[in-house]
N, C-alpha and C. Protein backbone atom coordinates (compact mmCIF):
# COMPACT_ATOMS: atom_id res chain seq x y z
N UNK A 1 0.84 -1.17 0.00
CA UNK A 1 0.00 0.00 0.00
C UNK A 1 0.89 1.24 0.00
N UNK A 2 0.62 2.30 -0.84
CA UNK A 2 1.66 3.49 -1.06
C UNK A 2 1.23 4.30 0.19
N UNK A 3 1.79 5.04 0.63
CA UNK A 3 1.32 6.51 1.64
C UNK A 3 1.96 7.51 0.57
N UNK A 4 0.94 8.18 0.76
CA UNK A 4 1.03 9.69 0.62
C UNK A 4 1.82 10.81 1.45
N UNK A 5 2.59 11.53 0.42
CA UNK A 5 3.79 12.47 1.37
C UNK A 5 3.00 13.57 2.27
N UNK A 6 1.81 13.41 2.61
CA UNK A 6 1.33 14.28 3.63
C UNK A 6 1.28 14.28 4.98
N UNK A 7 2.10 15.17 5.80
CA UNK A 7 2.28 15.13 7.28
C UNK A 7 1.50 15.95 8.01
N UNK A 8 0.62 15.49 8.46
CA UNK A 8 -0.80 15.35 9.19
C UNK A 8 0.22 15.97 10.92
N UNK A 9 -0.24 17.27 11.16
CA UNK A 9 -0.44 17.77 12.61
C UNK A 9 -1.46 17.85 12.99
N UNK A 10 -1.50 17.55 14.32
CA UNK A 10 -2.80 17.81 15.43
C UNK A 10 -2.81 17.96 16.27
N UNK A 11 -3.26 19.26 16.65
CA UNK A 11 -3.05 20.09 18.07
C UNK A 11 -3.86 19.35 19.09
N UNK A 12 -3.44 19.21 20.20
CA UNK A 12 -3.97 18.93 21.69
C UNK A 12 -4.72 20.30 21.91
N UNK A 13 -5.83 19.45 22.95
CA UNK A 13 -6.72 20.28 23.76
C UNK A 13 -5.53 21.22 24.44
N UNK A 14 -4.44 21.34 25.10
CA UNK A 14 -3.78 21.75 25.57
C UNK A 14 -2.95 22.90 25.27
N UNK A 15 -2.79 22.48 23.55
CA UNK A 15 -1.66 23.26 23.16
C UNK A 15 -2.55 24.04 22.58
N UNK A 16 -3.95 24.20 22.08
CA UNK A 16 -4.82 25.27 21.53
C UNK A 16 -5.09 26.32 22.93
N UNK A 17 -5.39 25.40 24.51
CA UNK A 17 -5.10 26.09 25.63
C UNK A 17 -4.14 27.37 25.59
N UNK A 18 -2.47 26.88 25.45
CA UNK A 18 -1.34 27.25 25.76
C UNK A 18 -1.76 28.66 24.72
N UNK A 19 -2.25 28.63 23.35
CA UNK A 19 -2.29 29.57 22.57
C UNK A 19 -3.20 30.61 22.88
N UNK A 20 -3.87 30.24 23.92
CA UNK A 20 -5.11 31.27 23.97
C UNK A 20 -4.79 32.16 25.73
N UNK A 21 -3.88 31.75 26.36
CA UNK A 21 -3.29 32.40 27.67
C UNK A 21 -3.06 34.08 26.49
N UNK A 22 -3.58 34.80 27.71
CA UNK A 22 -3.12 36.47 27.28
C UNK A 22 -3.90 36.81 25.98
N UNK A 23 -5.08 36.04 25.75
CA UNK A 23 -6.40 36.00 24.67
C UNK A 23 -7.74 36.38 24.93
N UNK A 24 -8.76 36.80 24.79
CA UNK A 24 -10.10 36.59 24.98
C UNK A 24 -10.78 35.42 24.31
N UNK A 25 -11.57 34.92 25.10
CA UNK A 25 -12.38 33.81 24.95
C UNK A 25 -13.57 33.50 25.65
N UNK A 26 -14.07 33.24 24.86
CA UNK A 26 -15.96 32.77 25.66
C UNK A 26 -15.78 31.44 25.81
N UNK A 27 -16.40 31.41 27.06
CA UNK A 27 -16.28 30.37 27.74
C UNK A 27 -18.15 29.60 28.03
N UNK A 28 -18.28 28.79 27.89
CA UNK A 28 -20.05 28.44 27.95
C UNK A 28 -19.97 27.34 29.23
N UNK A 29 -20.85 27.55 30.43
CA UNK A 29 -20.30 27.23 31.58
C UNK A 29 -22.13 25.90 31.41
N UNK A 30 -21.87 24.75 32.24
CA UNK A 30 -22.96 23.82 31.99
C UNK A 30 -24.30 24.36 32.19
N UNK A 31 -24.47 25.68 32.70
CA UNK A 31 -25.50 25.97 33.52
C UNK A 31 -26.25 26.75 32.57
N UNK A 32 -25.52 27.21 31.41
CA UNK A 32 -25.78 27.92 30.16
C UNK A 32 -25.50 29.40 30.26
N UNK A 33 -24.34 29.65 31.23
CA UNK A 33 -24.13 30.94 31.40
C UNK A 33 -22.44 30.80 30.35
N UNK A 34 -22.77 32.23 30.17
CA UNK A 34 -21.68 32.64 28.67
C UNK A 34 -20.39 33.72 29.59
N UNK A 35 -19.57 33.26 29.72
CA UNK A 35 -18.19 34.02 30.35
C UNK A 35 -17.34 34.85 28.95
N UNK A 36 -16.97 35.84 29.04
CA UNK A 36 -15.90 36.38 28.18
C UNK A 36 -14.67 37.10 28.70
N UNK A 37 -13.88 36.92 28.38
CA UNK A 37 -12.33 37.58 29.30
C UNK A 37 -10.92 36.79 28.63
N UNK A 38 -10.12 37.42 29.42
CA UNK A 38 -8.59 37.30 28.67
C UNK A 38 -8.37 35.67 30.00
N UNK A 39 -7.80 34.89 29.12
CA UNK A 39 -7.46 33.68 29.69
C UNK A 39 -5.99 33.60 30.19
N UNK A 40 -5.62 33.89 31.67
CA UNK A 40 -4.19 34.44 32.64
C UNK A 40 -3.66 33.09 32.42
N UNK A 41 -4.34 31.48 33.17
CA UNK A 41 -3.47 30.49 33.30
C UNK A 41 -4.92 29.25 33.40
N UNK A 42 -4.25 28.24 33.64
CA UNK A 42 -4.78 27.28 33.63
C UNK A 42 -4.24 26.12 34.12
N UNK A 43 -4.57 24.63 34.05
CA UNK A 43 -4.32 23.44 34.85
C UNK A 43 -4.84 22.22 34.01
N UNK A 44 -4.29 21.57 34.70
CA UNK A 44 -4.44 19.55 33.97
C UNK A 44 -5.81 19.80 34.03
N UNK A 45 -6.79 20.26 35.23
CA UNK A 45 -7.82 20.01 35.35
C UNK A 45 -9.21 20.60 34.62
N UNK A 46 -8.32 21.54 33.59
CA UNK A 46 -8.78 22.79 32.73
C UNK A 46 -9.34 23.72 33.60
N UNK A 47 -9.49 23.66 35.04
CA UNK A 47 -9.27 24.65 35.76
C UNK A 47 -8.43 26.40 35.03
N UNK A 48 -9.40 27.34 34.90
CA UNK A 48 -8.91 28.28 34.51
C UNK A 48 -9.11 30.01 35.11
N UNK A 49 -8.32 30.80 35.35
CA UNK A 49 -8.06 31.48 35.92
C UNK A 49 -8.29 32.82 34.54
N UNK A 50 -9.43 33.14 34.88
CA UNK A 50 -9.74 34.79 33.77
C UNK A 50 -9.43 35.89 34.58
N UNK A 51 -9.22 36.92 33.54
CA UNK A 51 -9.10 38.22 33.86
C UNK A 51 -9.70 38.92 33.09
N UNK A 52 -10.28 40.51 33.87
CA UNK A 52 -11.54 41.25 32.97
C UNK A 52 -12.92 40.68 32.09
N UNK A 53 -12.98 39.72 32.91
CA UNK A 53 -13.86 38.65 32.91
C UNK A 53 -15.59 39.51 32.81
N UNK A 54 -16.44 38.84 32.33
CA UNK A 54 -17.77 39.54 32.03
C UNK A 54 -18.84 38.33 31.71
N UNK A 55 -20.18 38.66 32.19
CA UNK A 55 -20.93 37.42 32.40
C UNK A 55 -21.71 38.10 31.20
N UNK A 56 -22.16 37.25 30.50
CA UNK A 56 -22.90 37.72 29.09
C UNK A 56 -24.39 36.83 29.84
N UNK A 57 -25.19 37.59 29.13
CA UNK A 57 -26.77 37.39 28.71
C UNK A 57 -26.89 37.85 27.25
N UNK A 58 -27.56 36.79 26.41
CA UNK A 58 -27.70 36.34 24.87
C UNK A 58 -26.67 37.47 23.92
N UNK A 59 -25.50 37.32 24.63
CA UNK A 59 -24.47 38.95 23.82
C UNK A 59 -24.33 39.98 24.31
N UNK A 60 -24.89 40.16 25.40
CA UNK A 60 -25.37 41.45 26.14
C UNK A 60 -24.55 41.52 27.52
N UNK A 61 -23.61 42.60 27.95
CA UNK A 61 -23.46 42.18 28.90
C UNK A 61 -23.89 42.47 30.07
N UNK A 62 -24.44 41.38 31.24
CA UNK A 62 -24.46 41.64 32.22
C UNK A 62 -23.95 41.81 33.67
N UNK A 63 -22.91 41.61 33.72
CA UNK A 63 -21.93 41.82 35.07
C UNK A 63 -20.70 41.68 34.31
N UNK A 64 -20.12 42.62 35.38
CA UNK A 64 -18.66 42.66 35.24
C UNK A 64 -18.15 42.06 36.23
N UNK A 65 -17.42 40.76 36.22
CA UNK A 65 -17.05 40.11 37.15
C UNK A 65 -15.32 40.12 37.40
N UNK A 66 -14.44 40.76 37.03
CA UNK A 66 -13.21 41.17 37.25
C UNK A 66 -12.50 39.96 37.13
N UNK A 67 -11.45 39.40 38.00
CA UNK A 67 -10.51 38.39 38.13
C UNK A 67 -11.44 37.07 38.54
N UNK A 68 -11.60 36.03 37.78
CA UNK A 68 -12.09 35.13 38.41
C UNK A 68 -11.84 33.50 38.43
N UNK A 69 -12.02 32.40 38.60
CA UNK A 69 -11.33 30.94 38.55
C UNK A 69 -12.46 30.16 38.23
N UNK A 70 -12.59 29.60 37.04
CA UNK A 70 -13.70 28.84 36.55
C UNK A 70 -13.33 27.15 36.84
N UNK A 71 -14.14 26.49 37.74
CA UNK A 71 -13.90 25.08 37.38
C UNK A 71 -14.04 24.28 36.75
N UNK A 72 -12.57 23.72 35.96
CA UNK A 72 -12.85 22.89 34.71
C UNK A 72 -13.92 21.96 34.58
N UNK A 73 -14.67 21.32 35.38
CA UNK A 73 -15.64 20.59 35.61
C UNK A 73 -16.35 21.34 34.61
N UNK A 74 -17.05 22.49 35.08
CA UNK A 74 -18.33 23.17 34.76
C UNK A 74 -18.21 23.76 33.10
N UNK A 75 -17.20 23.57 32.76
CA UNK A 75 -17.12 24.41 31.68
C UNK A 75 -17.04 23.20 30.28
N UNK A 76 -18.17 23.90 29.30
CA UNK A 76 -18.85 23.03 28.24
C UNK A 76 -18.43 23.32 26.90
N UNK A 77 -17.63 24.42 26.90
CA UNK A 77 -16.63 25.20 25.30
C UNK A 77 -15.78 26.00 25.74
N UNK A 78 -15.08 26.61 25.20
CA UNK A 78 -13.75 27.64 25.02
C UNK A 78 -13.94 28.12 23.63
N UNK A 79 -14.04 29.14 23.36
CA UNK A 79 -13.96 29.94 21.61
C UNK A 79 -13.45 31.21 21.72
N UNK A 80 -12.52 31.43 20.71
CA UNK A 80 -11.64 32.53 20.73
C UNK A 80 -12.75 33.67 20.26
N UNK A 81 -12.89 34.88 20.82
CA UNK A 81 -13.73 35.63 20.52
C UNK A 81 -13.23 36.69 19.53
């Protein structure tokens, strides 16, 4: 069987992580609440640590929630905003 000279990369959950530290990103938490803020650090546990953090309603925002620590548990996406 021939292979083809194409070399196939694929990023880890981790290393798309690593790219998005010092980024904004919406975050969709299980409860159906929508987080947006710059992503400081993080953990094995996807435990993540925002800054200038903001609680959205349908795009809209409703609180400004400043520095805050989301538990990887609860959290259902990550998207670069």
């Amino acid at each position: 069987m021939a292979t083809i000279g194409i070399e196939m990369t694929q990023e880890r959950p981790f290393d798309l992580l690593n790219k998005s530290i010092g980024q904004q990103v919406l975050i969709r938490l299980k409860n159906g609440t929508d987080i947006r803020g710059k992503v400081s650090s993080f953990d094995a546990h996807m435990n993540m640590v925002m800054e200038n953090a903001e609680e959205l309603d349908e795009g809209n925002l409703k609180a400004k929630l400043g520095t805050i620590l989301l538990r990887g548990g609860n959290i259902l996406f990550i998207s670069p905003v």
